[in-house]
Protein backbone atom coordinates (compact mmCIF):
# COMPACT_ATOMS: atom_id res chain seq x y z
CA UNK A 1 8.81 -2.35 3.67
CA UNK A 2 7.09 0.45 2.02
CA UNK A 3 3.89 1.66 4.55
CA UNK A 4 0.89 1.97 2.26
CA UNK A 5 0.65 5.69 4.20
CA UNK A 6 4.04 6.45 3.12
CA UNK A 7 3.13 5.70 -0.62
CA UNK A 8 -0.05 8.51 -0.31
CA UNK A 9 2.13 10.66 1.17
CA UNK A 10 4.41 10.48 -1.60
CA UNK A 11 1.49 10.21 -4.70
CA UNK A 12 -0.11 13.62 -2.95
CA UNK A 13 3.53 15.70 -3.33
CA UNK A 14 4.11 13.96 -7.04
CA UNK A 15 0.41 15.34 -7.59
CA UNK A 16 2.10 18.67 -6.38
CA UNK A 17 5.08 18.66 -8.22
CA UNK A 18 3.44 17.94 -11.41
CA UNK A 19 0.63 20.63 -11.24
CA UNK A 20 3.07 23.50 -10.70
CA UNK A 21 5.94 22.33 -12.83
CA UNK A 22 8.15 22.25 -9.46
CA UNK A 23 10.73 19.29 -8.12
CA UNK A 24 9.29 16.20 -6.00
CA UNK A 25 12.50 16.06 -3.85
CA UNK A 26 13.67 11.69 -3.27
CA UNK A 27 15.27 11.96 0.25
CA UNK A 28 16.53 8.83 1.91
CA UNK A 29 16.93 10.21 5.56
CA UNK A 30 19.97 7.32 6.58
CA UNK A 31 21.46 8.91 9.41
CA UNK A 32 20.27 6.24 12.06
CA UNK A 33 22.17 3.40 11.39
CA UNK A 34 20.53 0.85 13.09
CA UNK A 35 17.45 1.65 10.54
CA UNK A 36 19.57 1.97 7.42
CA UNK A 37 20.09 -0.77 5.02
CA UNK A 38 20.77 -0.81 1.05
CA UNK A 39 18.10 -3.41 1.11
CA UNK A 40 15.64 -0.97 2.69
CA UNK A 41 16.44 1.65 0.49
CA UNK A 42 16.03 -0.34 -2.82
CA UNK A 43 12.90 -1.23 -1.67
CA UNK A 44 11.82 2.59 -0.84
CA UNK A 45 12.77 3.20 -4.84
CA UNK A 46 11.00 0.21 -5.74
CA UNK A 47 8.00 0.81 -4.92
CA UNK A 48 8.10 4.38 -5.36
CA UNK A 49 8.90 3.04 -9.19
CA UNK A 50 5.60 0.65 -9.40
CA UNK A 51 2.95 3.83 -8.33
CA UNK A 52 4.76 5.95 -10.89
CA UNK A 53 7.43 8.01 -8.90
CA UNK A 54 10.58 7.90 -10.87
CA UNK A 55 13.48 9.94 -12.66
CA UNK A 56 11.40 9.11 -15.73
CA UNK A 57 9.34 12.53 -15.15
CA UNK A 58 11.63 15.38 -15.09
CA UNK A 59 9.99 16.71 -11.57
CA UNK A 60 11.51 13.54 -10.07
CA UNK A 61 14.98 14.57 -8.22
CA UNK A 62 17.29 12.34 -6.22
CA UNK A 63 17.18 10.04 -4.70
CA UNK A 64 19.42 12.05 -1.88
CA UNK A 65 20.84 10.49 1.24
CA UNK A 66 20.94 12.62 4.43
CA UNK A 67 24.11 11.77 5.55
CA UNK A 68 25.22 12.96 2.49
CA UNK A 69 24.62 16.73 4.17
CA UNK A 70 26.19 16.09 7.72
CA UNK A 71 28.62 18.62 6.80
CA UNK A 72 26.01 21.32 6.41
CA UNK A 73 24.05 19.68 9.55
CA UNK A 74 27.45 20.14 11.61
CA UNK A 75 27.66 23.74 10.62
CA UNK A 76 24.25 24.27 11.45
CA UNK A 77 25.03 23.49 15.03
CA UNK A 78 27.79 25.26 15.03
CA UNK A 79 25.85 28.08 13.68
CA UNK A 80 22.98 27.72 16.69
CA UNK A 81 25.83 27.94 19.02
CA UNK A 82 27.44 30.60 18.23
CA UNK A 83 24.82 32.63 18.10
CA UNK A 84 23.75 31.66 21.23
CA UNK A 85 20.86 29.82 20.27
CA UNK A 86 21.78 26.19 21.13
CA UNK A 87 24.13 24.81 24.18
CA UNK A 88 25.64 21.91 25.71
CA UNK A 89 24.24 19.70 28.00
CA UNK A 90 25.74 16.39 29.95
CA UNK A 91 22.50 15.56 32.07
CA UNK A 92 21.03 12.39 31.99
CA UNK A 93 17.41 11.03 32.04
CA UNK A 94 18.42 9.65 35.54
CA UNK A 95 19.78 13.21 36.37
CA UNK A 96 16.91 14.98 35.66
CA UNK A 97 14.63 12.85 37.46
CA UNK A 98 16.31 13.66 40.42
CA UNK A 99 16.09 16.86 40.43
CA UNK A 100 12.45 17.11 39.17
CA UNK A 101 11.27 13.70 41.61
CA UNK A 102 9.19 13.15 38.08
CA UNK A 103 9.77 10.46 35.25
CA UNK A 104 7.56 12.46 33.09
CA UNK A 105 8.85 15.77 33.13
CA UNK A 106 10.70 17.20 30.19
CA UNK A 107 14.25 18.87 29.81
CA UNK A 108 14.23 21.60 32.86
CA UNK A 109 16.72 23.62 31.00
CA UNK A 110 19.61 23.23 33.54
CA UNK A 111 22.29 23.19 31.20
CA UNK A 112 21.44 26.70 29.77
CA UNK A 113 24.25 28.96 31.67
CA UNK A 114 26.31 26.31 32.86
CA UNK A 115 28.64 27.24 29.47
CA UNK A 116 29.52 23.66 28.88
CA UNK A 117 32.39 22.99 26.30
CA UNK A 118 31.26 19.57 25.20
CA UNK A 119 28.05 17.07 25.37
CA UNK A 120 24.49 16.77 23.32
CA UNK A 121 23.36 19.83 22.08
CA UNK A 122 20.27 21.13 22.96
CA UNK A 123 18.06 24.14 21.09
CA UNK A 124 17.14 26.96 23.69
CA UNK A 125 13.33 27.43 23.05
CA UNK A 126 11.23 30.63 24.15
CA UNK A 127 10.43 30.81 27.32
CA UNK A 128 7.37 32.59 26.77
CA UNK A 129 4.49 32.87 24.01
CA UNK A 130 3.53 30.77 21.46
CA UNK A 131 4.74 28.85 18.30
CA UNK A 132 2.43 28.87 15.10
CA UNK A 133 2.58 26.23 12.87
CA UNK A 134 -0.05 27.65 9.75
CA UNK A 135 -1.01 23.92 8.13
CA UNK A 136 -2.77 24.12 4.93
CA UNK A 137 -4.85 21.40 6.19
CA UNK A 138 -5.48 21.69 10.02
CA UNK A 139 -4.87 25.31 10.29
CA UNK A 140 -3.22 27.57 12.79
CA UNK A 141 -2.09 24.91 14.87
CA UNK A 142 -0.43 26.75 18.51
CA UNK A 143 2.09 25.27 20.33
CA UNK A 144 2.72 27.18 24.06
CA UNK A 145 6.68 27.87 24.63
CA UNK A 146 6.57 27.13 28.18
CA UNK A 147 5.11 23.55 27.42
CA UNK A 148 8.17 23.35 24.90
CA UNK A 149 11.60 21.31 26.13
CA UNK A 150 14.80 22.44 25.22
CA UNK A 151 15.02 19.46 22.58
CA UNK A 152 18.42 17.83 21.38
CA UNK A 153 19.78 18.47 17.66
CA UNK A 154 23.29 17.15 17.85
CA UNK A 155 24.15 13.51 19.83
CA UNK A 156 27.39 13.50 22.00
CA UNK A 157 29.39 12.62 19.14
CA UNK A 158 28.35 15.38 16.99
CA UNK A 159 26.34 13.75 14.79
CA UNK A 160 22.68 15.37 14.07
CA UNK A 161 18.65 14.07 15.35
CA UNK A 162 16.48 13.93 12.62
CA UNK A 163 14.67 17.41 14.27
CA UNK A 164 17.79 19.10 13.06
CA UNK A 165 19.28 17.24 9.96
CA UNK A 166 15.60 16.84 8.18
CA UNK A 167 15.10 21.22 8.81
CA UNK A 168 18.69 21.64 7.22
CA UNK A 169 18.19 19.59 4.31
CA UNK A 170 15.36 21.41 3.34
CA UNK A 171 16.67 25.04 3.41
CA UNK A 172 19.61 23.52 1.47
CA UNK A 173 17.76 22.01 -1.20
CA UNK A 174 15.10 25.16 -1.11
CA UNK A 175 11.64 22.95 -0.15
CA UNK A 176 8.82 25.20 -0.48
CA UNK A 177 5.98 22.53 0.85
CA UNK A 178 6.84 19.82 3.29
CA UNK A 179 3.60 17.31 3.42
CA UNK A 180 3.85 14.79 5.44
CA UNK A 181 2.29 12.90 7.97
CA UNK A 182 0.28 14.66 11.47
CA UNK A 183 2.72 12.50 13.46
CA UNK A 184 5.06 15.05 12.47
CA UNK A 185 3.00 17.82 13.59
CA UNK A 186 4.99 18.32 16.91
CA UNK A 187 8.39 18.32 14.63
CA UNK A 188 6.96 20.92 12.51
CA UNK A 189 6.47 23.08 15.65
CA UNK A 190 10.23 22.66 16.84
CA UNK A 191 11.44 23.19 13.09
CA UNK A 192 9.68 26.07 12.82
CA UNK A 193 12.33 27.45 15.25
CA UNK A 194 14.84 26.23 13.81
CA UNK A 195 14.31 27.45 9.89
CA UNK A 196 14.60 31.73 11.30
CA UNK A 197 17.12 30.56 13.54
CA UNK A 198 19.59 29.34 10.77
CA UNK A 199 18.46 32.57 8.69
CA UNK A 200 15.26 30.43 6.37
CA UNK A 201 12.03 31.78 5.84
CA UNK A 202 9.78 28.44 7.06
CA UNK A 203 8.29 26.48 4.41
CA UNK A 204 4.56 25.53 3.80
CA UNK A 205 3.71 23.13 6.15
CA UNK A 206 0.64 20.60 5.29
CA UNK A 207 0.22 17.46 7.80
CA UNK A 208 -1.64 14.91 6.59
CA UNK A 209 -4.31 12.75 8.48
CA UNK A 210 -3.37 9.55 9.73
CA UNK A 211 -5.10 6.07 7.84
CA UNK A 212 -6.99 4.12 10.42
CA UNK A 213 -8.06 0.56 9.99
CA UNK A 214 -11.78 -1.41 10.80
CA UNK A 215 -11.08 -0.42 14.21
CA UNK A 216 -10.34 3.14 13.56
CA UNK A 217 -7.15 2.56 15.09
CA UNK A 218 -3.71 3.87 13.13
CA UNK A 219 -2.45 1.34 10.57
CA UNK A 220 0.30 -0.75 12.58
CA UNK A 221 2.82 -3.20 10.65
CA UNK A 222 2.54 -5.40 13.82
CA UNK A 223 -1.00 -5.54 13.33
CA UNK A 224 -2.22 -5.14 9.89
CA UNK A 225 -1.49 -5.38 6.17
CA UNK A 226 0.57 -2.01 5.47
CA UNK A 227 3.36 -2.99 2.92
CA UNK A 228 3.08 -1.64 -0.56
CA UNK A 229 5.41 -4.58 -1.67
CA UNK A 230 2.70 -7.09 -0.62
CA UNK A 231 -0.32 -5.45 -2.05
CA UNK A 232 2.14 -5.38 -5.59
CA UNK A 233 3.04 -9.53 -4.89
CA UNK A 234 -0.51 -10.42 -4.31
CA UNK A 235 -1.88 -9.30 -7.62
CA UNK A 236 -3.31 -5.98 -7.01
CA UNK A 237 -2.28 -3.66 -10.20
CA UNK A 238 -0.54 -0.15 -9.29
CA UNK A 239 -3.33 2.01 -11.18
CA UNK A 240 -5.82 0.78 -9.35
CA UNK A 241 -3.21 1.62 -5.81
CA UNK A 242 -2.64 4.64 -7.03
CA UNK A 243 -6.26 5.97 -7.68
CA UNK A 244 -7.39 4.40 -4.11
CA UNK A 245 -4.53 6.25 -2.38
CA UNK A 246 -5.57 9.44 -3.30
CA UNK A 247 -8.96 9.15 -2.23
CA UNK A 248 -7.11 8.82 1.63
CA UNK A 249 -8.64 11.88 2.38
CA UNK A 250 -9.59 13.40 -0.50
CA UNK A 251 -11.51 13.32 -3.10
CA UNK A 252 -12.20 14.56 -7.12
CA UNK A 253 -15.92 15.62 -6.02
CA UNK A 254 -19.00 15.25 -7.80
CA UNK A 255 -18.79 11.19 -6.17
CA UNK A 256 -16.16 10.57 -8.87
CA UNK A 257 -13.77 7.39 -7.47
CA UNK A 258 -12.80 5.64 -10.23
CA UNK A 259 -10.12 8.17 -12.01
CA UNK A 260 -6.93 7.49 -13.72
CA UNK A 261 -3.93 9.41 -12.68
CA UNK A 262 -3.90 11.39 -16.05
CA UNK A 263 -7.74 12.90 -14.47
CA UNK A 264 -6.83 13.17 -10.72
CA UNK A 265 -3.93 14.82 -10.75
CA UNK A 266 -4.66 18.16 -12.61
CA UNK A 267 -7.57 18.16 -9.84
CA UNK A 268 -5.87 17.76 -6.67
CA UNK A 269 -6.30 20.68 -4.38
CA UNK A 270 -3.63 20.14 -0.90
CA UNK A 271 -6.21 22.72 0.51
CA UNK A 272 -8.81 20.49 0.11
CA UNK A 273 -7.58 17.23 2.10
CA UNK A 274 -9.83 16.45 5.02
CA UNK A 275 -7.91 16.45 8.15
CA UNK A 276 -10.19 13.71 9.75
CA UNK A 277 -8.86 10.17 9.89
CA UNK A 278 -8.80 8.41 6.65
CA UNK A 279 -10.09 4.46 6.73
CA UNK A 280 -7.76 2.45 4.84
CA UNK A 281 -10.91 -0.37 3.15
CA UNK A 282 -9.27 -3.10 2.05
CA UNK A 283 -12.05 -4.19 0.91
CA UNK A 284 -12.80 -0.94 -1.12
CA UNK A 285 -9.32 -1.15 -2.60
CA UNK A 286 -10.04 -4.71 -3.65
CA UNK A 287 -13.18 -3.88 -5.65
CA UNK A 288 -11.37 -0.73 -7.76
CA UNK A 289 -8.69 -3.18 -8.34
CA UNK A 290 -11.52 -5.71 -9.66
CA UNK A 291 -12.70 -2.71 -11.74
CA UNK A 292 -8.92 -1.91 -13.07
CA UNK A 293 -8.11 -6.20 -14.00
CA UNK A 294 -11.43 -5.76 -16.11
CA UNK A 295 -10.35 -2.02 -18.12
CA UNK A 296 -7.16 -3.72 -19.27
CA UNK A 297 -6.97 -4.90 -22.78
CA UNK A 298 -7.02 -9.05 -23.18
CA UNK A 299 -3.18 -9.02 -24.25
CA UNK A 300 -2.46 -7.08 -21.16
CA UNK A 301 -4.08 -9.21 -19.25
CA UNK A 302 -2.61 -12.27 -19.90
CA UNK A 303 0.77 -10.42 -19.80
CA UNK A 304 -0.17 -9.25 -16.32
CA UNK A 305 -1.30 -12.78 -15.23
CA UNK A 306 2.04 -14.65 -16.46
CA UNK A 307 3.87 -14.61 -13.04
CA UNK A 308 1.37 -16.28 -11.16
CA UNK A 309 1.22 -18.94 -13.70
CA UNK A 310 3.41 -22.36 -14.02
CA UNK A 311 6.12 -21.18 -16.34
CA UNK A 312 5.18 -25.26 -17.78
CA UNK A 313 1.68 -24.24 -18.41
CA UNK A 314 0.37 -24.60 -22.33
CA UNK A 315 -0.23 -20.02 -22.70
CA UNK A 316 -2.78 -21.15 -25.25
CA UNK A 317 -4.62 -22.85 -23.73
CA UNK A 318 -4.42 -20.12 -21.20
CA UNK A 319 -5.19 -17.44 -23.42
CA UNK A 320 -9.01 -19.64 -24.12
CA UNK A 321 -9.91 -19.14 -21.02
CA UNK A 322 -8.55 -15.87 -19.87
CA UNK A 323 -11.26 -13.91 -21.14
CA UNK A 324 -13.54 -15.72 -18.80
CA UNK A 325 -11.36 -14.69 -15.71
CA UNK A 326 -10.77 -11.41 -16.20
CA UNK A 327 -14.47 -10.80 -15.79
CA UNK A 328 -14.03 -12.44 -12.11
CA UNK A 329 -10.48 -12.01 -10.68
CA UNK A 330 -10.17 -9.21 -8.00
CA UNK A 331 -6.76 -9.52 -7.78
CA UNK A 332 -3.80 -11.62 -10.12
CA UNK A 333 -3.16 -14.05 -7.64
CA UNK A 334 -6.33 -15.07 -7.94
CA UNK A 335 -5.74 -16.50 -12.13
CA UNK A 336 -4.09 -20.15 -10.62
CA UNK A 337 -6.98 -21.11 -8.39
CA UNK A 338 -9.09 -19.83 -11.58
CA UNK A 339 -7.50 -21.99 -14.16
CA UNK A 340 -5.06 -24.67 -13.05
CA UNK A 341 -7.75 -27.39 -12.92
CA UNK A 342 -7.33 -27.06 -16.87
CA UNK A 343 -3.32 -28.19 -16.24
CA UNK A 344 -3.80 -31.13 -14.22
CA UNK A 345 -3.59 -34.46 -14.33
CA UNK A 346 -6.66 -34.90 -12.27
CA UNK A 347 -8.40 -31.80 -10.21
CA UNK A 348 -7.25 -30.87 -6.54
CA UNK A 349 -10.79 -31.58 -4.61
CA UNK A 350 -11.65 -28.82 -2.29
CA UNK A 351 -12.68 -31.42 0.49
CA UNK A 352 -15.48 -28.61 1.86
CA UNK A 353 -16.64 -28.15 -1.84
CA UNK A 354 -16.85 -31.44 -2.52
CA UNK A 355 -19.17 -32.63 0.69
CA UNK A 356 -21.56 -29.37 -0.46
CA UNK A 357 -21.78 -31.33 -4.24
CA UNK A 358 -21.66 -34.82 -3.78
CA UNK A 359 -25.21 -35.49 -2.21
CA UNK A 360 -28.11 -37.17 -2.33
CA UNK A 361 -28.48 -37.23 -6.84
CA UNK A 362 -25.05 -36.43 -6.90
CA UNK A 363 -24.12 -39.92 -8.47
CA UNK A 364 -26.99 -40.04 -11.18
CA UNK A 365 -25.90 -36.81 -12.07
CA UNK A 366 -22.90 -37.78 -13.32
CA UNK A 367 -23.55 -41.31 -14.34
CA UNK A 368 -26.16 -39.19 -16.73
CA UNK A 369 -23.74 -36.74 -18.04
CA UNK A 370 -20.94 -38.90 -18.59
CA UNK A 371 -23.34 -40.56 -21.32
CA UNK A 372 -24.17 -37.40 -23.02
CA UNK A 373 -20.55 -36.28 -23.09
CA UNK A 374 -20.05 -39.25 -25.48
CA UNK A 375 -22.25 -38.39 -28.09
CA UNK A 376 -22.42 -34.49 -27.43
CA UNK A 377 -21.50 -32.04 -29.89
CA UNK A 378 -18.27 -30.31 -28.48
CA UNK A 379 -19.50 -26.72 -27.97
CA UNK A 380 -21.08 -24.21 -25.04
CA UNK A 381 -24.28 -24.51 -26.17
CA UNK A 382 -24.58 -28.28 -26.82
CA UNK A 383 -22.94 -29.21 -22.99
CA UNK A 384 -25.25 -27.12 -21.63
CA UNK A 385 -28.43 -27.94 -22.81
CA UNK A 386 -27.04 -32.12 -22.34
CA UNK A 387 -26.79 -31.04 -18.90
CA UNK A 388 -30.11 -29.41 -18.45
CA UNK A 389 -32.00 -32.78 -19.82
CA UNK A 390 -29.69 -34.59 -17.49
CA UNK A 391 -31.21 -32.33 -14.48
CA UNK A 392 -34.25 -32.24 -15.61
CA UNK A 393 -34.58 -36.43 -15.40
CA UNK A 394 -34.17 -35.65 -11.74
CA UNK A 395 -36.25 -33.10 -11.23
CA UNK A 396 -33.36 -30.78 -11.11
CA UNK A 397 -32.53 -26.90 -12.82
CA UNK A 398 -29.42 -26.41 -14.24
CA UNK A 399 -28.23 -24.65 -11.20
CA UNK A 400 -28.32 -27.61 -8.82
CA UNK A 401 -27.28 -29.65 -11.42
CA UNK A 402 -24.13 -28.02 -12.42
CA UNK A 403 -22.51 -28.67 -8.71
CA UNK A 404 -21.55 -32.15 -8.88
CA UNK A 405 -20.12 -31.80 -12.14
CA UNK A 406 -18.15 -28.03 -11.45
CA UNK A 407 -16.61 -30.30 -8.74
CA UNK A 408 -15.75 -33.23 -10.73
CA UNK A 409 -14.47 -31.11 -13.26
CA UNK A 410 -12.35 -28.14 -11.36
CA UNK A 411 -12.57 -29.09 -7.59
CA UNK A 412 -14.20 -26.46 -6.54
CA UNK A 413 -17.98 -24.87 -6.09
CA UNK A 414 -16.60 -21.70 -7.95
CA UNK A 415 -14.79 -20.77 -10.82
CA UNK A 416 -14.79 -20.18 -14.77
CA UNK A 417 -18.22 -20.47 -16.61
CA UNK A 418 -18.87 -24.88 -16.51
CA UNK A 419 -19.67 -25.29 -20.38
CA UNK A 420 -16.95 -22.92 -21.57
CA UNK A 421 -14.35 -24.96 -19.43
CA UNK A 422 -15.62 -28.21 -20.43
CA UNK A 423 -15.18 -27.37 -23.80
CA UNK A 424 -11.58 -26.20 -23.68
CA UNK A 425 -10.84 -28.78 -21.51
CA UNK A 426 -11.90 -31.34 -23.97
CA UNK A 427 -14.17 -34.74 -23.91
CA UNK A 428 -11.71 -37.13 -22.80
CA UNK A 429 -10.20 -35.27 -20.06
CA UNK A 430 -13.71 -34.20 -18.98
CA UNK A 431 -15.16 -37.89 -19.06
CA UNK A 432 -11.90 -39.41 -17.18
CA UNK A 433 -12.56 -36.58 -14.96
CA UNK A 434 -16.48 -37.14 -14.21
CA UNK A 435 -15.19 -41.34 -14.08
CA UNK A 436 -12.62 -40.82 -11.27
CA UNK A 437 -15.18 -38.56 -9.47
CA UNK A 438 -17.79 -41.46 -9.36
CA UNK A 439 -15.46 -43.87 -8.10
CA UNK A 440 -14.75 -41.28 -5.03
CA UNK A 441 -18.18 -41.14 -4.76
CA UNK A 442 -18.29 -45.02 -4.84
CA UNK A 443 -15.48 -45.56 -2.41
């Protein structure tokens, strides 16, 4: 799955790309097997595809695979060798807590002059001093050399850690900006070794802040609803995704939230991404979403709406109605539960919605109605006001009145406008309807 973080991420360097007329650079980083899958990496261009990121746009390039470059990566460690810079090592995690007594201690650097012909490969770090990292966002970050392991950048077999590979592929495809995520704030400090050490100027480095849930805790796929792919199932409409994501942490100013792409792009400002944690609302997202469903144009709509619908469902029929729930809906999945009373035989009953209705003048309610609907004129208007008189005999407004007849009519509390759905549904359906819901009430 696609992390909703990962998509921000992604929209913030296409923002990027597009302002300054450079490349957004597709890189499917593959080389750990046990987390690559042609699956997984269909699903990365998938959803890359629904916000917007594609080859359509010529500052899309790729998509790359990593393990496309091991050749380079290879040479880089035999670079870093040669020149002294990197050296074999043999220990184990059991062998250096031996000799430190510590399970928490890091590499002690006994490998260093032992001139070792074979093994993992380990960068020699400073021993003294500091490393800078300069983020755009957080600032001169410093990272003390003597707190600093001697980290691996080749496995035993030769092949490279993602420390290593990732800093190659950069300097050979010439990245200016890497923005990316603070959790790889601490790689940033050991690549920015590594890029003067195979002869590349460092790039700009920008770490963005992490997306927190309710409980201000980092979004976890164990723990809470992080896949783009299930946001794009349930309904919610990639404009709408889009414009939310980029207001993870920063914003158009002057309280501006709802923005198209088209607006927000030519404004965003890496500089000007807050590097506190960023509250992924749900909620929030849900409402611009609400706001997008109600922009589109009614054809688009429906068009929009068709996969949630029963491919044996009279479009029609639908389309009568549709204006009435695109005024409501808050996401697409929300059209069937809308509208599929109008395609039923008889109406699922919502068993909680129907013990709210069906009290006390429930039954006179509809005996009353179910007279007027024979002689009623057949339009908004005329339903209505039949149902007002009907209320009114029992000392009833239209609101109270409407409940026992929403239910018999749609099985629910909620839904489409009464009158409007009454009259597409038509008198016959809507008095066989009201009939079967007095028998219930009968039992």
């Amino acid at each position: 799955m696609f992390h909703v973080g990962g998509a921000r991420t992604a929209l913030f360097n296409w923002a990027m790309a597009e302002q300054s007329g450079g490349q957004f650079v597709l890189r499917i980083e593959d080389t750990d097997v046990s987390r690559n899958k042609p699956e997984w990496t269909e699903g990365i261009i998938s959803a890359l595809d629904w916000i917007g990121i594609n080859g359509s746009n010529p500052v899309f390039e790729g998509p790359y695979f990593q393990s496309a470059f091991e050749p380079q990566h290879r040479e880089a460690v035999a670079k870093l060798l040669a020149d002294g810079r990197a050296y074999y090592c043999d220990c184990t995690r059991e062998d250096l807590v031996a000799r430190t007594g510590s399970e928490h201690k890091g590499y002690d650097g006994y490998c260093r002059d032992r001139g070792l012909a074979e093994g993992a490969v380990r960068f020699r770090t400073p021993d003294e001093g500091i490393t800078v990292v300069d983020d755009v966002i957080r600032g001169r970050v410093e990272f003390p050399n003597e707190a600093q392991e001697d980290f691996v950048i080749a496995r035993t077999n030769g092949t490279p850690l993602y420390v290593l590979a990732n800093a190659v592929d950069d300097i050979t495809q010439n990245i200016t900006h890497v923005v990316r995520g603070e959790e790889h704030l601490g790689n940033a400090a050991k690549q920015q070794l590594l890029w003067p050490a195979l002869g590349a100027t460092p790039p700009v480095w920008a770490h963005l802040p992490v997306i927190v849930n309710e409980q201000r805790k980092k979004l976890s796929k164990r723990r809470d609803k992080v896949a783009l792919e299930d946001y794009r199932a349930e309904g919610y409409l990639a404009e709408a995704m889009v414009n939310y994501l980029m207001l993870l942490g920063w914003g158009p100013g002057d309280d501006r939230e709802i923005l198209p792409w088209s607006e927000m792009m030519p404004l965003f400002k890496l500089d000007n991404v807050n590097s506190a944690s960023a509250f992924f609302d749900e909620k929030k997202l849900r409402a611009f979403n609400g706001e997008y469903i109600r922009a589109l144009p009614a054809e688009v709509f429906e068009e929009r709406c068709a996969p949630y619908l029963d491919p044996l469902w009279d479009l029609e029929t639908f389309s009568k109605v549709a204006p009435l729930a695109q005024t409501r809906l808050t996401v697409l999945s929300e059209i069937r539960q809308n509208v599929d009373f109008l395609f039923l035989d008889q109406p699922v009953f919502d068993q909680a919605s129907w013990d709210k209705a069906m009290k006390s003048s429930a039954e006179e309610i509809l005996s009353g109605y179910l007279a007027k609907l024979e002689i009623v004129s057949w339009d908004t208007e005329s339903l209505k006001e039949s149902l007002e008189e009907v209320g009114n005999a029992q000392g009833l407004k239209l609101g109270k009145a409407q409940a026992p007849v929403r239910v018999a009519i749609t099985g629910r509390t909620v839904g489409l406008p009464l009158f409007e759905s009454i009259e597409v549904l038509g008198r016959e359906r809507s008095q066989e309807r009201i009939r079967a819901a007095l028998a219930r009430l009968r039992g």
